[in-house]
Protein backbone atom coordinates (compact mmCIF):
# COMPACT_ATOMS: atom_id res chain seq x y z
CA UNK A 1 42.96 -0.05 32.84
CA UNK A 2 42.33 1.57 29.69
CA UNK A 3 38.88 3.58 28.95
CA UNK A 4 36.81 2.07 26.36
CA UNK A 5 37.17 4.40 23.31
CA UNK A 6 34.01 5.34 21.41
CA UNK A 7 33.68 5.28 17.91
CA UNK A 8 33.25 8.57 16.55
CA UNK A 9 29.89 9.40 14.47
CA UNK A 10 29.57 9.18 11.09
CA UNK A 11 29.00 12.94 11.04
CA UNK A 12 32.65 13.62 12.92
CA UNK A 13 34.18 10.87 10.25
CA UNK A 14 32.90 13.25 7.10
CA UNK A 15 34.25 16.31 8.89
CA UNK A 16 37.56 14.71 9.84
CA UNK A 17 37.56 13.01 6.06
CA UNK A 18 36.29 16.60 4.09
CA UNK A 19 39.07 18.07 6.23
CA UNK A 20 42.16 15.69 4.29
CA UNK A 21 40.28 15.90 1.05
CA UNK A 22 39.99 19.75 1.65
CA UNK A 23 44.19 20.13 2.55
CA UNK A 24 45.32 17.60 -0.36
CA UNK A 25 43.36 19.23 -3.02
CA UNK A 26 44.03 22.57 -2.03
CA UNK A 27 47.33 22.18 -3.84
CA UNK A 28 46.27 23.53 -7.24
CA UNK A 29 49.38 22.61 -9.10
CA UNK A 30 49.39 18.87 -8.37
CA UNK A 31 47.54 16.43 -11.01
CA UNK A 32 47.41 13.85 -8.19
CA UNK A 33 46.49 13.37 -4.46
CA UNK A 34 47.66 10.51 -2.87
CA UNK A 35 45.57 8.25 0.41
CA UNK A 36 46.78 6.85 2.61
CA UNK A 37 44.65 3.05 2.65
CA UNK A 38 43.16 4.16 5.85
CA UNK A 39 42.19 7.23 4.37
CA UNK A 40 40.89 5.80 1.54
CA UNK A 41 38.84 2.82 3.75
CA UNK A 42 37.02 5.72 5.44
CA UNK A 43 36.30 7.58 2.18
CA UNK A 44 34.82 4.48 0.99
CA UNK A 45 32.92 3.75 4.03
CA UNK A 46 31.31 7.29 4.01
CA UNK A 47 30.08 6.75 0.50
CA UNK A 48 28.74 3.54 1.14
CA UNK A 49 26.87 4.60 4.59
CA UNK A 50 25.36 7.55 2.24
CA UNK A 51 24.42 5.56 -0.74
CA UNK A 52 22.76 2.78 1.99
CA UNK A 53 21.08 5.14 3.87
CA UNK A 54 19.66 6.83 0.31
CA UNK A 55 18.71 3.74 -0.56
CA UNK A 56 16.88 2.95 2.80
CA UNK A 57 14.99 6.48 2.19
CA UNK A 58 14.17 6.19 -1.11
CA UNK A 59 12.44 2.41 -0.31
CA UNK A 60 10.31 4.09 2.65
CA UNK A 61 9.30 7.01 0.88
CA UNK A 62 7.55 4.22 -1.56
């Protein structure tokens, strides 16, 4: 039987996520990066996790 995987943290995702942003821009001479649509889904899930939990800070610090 398999283990039950857990899902990683939002903290390991940003690593893992700065990591591939890091490598693909790190190539100075290209005017484009491409993502893979995973990649991008996990970029886009970051940002929205930060701007909610901004959100959720700024309406308790009120």
């Amino acid at each position: 039987m398999a283990e039950p995987q857990q899902m990683p943290s939002a903290l390991q995702v940003a690593r893992a996520m700065a990591q591939v942003l890091r490598t693909k821009l790190a190539v100075f001479g290209a005017e484009e990066i491409m993502l893979t649509r995973e990649e991008a889904a996990l970029c886009l899930g970051l940002a929205e996790g930060v701007s909610e939990q901004l959100d959720e800070d700024e309406r308790a610090a009120d």
